[in-house]
Structures are given as structure tokens and as C-alpha cells.
N, C-alpha and C. Protein backbone atom coordinates (compact mmCIF):
# COMPACT_ATOMS: atom_id res chain seq x y z
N UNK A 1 -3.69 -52.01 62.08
CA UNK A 1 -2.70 -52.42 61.12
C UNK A 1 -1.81 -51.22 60.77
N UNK A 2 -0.72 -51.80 60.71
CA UNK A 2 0.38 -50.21 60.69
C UNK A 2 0.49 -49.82 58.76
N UNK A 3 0.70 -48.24 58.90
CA UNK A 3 0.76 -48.01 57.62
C UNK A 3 1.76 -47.71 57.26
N UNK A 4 2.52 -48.40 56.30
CA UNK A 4 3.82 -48.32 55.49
C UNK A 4 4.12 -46.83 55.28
N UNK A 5 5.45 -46.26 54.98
CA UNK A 5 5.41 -44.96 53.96
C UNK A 5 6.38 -45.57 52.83
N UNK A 6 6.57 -44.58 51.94
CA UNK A 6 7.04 -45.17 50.74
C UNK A 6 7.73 -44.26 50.64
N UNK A 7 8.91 -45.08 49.75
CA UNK A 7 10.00 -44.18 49.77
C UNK A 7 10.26 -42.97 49.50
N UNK A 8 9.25 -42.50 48.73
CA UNK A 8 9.11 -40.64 48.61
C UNK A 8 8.92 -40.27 49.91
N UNK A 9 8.04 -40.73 50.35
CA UNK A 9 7.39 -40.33 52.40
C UNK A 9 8.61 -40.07 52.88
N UNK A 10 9.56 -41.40 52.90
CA UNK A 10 10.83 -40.98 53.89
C UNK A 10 11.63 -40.31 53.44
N UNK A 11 12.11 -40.04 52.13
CA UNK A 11 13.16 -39.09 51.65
C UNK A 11 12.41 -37.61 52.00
N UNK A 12 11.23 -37.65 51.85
CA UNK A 12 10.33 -35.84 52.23
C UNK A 12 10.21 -35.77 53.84
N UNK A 13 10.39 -36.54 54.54
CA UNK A 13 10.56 -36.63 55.72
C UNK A 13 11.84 -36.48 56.66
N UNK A 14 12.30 -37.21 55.61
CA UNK A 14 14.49 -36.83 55.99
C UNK A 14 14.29 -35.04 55.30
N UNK A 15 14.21 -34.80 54.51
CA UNK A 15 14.61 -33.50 54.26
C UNK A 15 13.71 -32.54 55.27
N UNK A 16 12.40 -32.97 55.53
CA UNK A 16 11.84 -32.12 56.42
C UNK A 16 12.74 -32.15 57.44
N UNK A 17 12.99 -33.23 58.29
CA UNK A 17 13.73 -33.08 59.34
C UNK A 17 15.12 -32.56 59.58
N UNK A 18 15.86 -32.66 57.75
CA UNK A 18 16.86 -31.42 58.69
C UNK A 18 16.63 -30.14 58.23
N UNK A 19 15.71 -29.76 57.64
CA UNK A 19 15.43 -28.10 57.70
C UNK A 19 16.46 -27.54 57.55
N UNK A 20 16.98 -26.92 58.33
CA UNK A 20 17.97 -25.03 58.25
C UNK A 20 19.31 -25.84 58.45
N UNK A 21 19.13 -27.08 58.40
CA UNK A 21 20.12 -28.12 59.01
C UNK A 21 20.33 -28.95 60.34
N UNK A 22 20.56 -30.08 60.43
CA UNK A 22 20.68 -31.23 61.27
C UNK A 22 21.47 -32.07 61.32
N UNK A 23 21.91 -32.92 62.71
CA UNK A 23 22.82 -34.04 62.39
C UNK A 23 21.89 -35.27 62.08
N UNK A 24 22.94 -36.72 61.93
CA UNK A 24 22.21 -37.52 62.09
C UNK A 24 21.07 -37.96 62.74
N UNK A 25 21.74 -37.65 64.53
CA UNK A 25 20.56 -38.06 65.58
C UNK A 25 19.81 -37.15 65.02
N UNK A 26 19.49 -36.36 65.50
CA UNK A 26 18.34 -35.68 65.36
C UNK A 26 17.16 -36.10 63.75
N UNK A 27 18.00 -36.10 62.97
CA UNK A 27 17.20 -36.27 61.21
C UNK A 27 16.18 -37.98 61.95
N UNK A 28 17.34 -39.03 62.64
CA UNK A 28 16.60 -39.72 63.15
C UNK A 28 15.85 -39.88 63.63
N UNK A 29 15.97 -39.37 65.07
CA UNK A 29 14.61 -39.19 65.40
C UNK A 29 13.44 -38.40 65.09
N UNK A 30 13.51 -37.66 64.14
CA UNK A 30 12.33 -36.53 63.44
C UNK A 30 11.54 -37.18 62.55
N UNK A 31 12.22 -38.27 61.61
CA UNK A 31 12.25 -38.85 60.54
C UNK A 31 11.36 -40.01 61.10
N UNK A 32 11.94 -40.64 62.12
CA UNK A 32 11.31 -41.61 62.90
C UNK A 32 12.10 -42.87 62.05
N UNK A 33 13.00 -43.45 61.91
CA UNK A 33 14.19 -43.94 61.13
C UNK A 33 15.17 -45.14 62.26
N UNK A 34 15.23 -46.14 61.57
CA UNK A 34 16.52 -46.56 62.65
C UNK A 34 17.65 -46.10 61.71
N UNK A 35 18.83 -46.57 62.24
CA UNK A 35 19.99 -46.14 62.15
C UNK A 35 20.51 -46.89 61.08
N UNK A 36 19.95 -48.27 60.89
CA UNK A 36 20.45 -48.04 59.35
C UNK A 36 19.78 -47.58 57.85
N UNK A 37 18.42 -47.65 58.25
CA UNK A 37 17.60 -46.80 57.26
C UNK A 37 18.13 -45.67 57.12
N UNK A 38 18.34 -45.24 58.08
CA UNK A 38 18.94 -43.65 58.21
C UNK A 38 19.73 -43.16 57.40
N UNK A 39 21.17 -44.30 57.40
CA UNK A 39 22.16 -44.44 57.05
C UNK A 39 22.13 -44.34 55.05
N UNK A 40 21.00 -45.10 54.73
CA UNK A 40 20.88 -46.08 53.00
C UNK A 40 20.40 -44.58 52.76
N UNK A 41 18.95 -43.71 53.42
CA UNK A 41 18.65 -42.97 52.83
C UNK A 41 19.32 -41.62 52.67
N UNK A 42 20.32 -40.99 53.62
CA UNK A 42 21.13 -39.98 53.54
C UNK A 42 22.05 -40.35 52.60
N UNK A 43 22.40 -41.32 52.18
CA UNK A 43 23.33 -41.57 51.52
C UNK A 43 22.25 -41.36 49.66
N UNK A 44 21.66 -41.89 49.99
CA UNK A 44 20.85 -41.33 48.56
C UNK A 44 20.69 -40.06 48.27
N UNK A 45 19.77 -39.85 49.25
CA UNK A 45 19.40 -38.18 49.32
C UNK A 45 20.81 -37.22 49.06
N UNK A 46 21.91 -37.30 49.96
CA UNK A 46 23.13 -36.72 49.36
C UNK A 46 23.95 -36.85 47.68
N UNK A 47 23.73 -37.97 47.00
CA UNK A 47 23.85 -38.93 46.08
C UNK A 47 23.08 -38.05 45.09
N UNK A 48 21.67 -37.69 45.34
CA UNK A 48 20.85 -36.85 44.22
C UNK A 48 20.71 -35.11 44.75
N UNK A 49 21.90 -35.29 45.52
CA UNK A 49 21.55 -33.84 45.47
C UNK A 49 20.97 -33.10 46.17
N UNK A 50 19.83 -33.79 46.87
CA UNK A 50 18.91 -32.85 47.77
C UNK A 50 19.24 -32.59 48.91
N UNK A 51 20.25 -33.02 49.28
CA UNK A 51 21.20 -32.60 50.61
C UNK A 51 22.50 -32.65 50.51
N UNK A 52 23.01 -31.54 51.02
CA UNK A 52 24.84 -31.40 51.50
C UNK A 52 25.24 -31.86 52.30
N UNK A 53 25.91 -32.31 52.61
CA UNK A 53 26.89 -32.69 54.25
C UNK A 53 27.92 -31.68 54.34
N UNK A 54 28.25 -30.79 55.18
CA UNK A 54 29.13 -30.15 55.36
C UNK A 54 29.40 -30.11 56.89
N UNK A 55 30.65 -30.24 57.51
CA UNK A 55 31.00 -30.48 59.22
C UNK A 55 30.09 -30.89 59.61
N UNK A 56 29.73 -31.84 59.86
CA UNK A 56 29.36 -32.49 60.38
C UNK A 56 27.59 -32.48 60.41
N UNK A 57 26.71 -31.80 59.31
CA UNK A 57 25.67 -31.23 59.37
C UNK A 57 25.64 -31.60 57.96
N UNK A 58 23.96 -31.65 58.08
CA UNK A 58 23.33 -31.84 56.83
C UNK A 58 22.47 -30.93 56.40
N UNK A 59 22.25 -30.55 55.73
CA UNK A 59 21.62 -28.86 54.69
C UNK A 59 20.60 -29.52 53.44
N UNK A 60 19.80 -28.78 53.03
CA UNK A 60 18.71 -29.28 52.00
C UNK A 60 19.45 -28.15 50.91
N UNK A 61 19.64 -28.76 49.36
CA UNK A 61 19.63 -27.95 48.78
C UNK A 61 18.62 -27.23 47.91
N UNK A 62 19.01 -26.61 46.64
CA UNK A 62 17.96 -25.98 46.70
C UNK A 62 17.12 -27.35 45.87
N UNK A 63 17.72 -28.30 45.38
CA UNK A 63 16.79 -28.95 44.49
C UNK A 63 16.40 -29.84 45.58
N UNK A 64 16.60 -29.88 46.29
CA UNK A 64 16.28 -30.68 47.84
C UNK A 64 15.06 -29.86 48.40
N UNK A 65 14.63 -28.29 48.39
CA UNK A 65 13.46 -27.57 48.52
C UNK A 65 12.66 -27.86 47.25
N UNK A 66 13.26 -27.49 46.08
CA UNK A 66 12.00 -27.93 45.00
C UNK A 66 11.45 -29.45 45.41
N UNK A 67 12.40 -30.10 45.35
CA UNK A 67 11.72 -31.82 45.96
C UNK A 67 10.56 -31.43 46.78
N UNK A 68 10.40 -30.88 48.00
CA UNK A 68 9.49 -30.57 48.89
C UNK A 68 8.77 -29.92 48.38
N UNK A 69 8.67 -29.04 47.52
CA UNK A 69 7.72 -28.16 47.15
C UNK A 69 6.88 -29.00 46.34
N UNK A 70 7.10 -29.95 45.45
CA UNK A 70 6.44 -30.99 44.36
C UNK A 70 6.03 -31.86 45.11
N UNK A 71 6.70 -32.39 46.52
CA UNK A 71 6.25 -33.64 47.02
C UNK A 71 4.59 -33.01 47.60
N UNK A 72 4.85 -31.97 48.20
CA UNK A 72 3.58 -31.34 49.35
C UNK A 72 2.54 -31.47 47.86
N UNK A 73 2.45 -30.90 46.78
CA UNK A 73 1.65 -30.25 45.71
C UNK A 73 1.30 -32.11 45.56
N UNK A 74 1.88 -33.09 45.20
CA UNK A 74 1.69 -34.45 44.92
C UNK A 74 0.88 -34.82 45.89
N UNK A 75 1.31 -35.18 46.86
CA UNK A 75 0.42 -35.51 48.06
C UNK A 75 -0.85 -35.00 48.71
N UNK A 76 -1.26 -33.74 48.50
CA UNK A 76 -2.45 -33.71 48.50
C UNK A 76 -3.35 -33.90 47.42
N UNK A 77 -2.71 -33.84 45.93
CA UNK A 77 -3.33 -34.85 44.96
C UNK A 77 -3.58 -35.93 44.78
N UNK A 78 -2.76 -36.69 45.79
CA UNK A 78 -2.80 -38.23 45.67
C UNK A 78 -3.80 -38.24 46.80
N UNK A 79 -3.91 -38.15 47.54
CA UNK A 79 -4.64 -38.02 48.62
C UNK A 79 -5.96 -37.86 48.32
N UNK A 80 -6.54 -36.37 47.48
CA UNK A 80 -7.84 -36.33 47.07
C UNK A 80 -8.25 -37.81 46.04
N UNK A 81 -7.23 -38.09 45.37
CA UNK A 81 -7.49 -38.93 44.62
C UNK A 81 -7.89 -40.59 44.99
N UNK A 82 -7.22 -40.96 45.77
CA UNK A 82 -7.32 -41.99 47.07
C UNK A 82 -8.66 -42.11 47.83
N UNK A 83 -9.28 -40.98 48.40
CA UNK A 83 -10.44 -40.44 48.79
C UNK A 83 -11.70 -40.55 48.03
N UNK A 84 -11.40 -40.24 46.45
CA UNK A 84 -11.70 -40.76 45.15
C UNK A 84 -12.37 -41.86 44.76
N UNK A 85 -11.07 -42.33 45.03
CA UNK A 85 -11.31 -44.25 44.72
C UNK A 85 -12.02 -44.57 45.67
N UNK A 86 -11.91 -44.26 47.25
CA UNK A 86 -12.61 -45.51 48.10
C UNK A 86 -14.26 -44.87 47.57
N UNK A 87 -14.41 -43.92 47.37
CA UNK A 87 -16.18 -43.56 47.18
C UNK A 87 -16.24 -44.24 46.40
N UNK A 88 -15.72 -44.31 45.11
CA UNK A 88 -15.89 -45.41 43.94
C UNK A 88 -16.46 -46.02 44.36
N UNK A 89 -14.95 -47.13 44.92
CA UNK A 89 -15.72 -48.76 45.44
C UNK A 89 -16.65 -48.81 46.28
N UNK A 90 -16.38 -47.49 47.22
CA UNK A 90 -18.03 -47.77 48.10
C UNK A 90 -19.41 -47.52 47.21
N UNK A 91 -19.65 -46.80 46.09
CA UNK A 91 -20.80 -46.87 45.18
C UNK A 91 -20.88 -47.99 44.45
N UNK A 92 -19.33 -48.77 43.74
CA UNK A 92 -19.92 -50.41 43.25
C UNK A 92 -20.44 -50.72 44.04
N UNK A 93 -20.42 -51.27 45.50
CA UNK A 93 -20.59 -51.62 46.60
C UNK A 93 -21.62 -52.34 46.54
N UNK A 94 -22.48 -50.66 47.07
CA UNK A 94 -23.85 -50.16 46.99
C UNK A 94 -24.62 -50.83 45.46
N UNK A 95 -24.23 -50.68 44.38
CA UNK A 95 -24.87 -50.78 43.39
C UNK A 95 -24.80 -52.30 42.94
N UNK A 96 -24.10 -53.31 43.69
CA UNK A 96 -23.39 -54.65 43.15
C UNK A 96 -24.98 -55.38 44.57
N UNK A 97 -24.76 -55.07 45.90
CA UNK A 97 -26.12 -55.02 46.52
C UNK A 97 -27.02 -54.75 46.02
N UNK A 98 -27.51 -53.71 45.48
CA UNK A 98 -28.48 -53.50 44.85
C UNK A 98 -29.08 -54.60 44.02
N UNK A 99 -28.13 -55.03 43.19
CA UNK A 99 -28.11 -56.46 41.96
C UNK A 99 -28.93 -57.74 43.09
N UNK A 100 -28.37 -57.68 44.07
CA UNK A 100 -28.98 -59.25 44.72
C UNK A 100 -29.86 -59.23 44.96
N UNK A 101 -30.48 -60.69 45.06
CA UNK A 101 -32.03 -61.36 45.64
C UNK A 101 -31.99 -60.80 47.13
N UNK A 102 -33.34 -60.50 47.53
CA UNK A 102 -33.85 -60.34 49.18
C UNK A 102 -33.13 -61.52 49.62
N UNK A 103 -32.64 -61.81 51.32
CA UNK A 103 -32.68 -62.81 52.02
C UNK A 103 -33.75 -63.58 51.26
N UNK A 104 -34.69 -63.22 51.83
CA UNK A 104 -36.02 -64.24 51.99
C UNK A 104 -36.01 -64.80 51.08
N UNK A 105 -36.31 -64.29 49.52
CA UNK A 105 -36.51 -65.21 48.29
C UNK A 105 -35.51 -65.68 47.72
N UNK A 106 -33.95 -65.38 48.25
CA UNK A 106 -32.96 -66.32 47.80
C UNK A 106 -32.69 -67.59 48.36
N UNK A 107 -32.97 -67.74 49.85
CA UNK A 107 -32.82 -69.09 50.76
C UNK A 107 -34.08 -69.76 50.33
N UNK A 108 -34.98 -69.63 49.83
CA UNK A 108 -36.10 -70.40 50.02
C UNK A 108 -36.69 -70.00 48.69
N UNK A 109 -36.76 -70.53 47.45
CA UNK A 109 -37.36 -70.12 45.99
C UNK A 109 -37.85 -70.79 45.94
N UNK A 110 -38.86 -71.62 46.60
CA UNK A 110 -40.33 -72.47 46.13
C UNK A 110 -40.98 -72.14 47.83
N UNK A 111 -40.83 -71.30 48.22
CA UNK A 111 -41.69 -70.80 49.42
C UNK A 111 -43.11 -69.95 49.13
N UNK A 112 -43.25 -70.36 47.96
CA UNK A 112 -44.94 -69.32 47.53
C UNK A 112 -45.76 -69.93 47.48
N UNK A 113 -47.19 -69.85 48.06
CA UNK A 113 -48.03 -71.03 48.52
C UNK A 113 -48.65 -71.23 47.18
N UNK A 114 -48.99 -72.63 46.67
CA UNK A 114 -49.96 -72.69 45.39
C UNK A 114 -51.52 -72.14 45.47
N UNK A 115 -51.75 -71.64 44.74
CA UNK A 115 -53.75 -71.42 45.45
C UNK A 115 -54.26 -72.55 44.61
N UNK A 116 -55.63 -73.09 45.40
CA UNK A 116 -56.03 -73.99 45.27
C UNK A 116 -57.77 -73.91 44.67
């Protein structure tokens, strides 16, 4: 099953990809982007700032590096945290099993011989 990114992913991904600077193609294919995604998100990303367009090239500014610097510091927080949660639910899991009847004495609750 394929995994989504979210729109922070691709805006930290457009800025990764043009680095020291880039054109379109290229931000595209780095980004991994079609051409009109491409299109909505440079136009944002330029819009807030975190990138210039100048001749024909696109540049990160500097609040376009702080972006990256907060996104990297976020993401491996979210990440540990994510990692987090699934142990969670894998210990309800475990402990919600724990709660149930054996096979045996739940399918069959008058299976105990009378003594006579």
C-alpha cells in the first residue's frame, strides 16, 4: 500500500531539491512531483517566502533554510513518537488478549464431566 506525504513532506522536499538552486525540471524530478503539483507548490513556497525565483532558477531563502532546519528537528520527533504509539497499541493488544477465555473453554462451557 503506497504511503502518502503530506504537505510539509513535499514543500521540505521541493526546497531540498533545489538546494544552491534549481530549475523546474530538475526540482521535479528530485521532488518526485508531476508538473502540476509542481506548479501549485512553487507557487506557494515562493508566495511564503521560502524560495526566490530569479532567471530562470529557484533559490531557498533564508526562511526557506530555517523551514528545513525545524522540519528535519520535527520529523524525527514525530517519528519517535509514531514508533511510540504503535508499541502502545501493540501492548493494549497483548493485554486486551490477555482479558479472553482459552479457545477450549469459550467454544464449549458445559464440556466438564459431572462426577458421579
Amino acid at each position: 500500500m503506497p504511503t502518502y506525504r503530506s504537505r510539509l513532506e513535499i514543500i521540505a522536499d521541493v526546497l531540498k531539491a533545489v538546494g544552491d538552486g534549481a530549475k523546474k525540471t530538475r526540482i521535479m524530478y528530485i521532488a518526485n512531483l508531476s508538473y502540476k503539483l509542481l506548479g501549485k507548490y512553487l507557487k506557494k513556497t515562493v508566495e511564503a517566502d521560502l524560495l526566490n525565483f530569479n532567471n530562470n532558477y529557484f533559490e531557498v531563502t533564508e526562511k526557506g533554510r530555517l523551514f528545513l532546519e525545524r522540519f528535519k528537528d520535527f520529523s524525527s520527533r514525530y517519528a519517535k513518537l509514531e514508533r511510540e504509539r504503535e508499541e502502545i497499541s501493540f501492548e493494549r493488544e497483548v493485554l486486551e488478549r490477555m482479558c479472553e477465555l482459552p479457545q477450549s473453554k469459550s467454544n464449549n462451557p458445559g464440556s466438564r464431566r459431572k462426577r458421579r
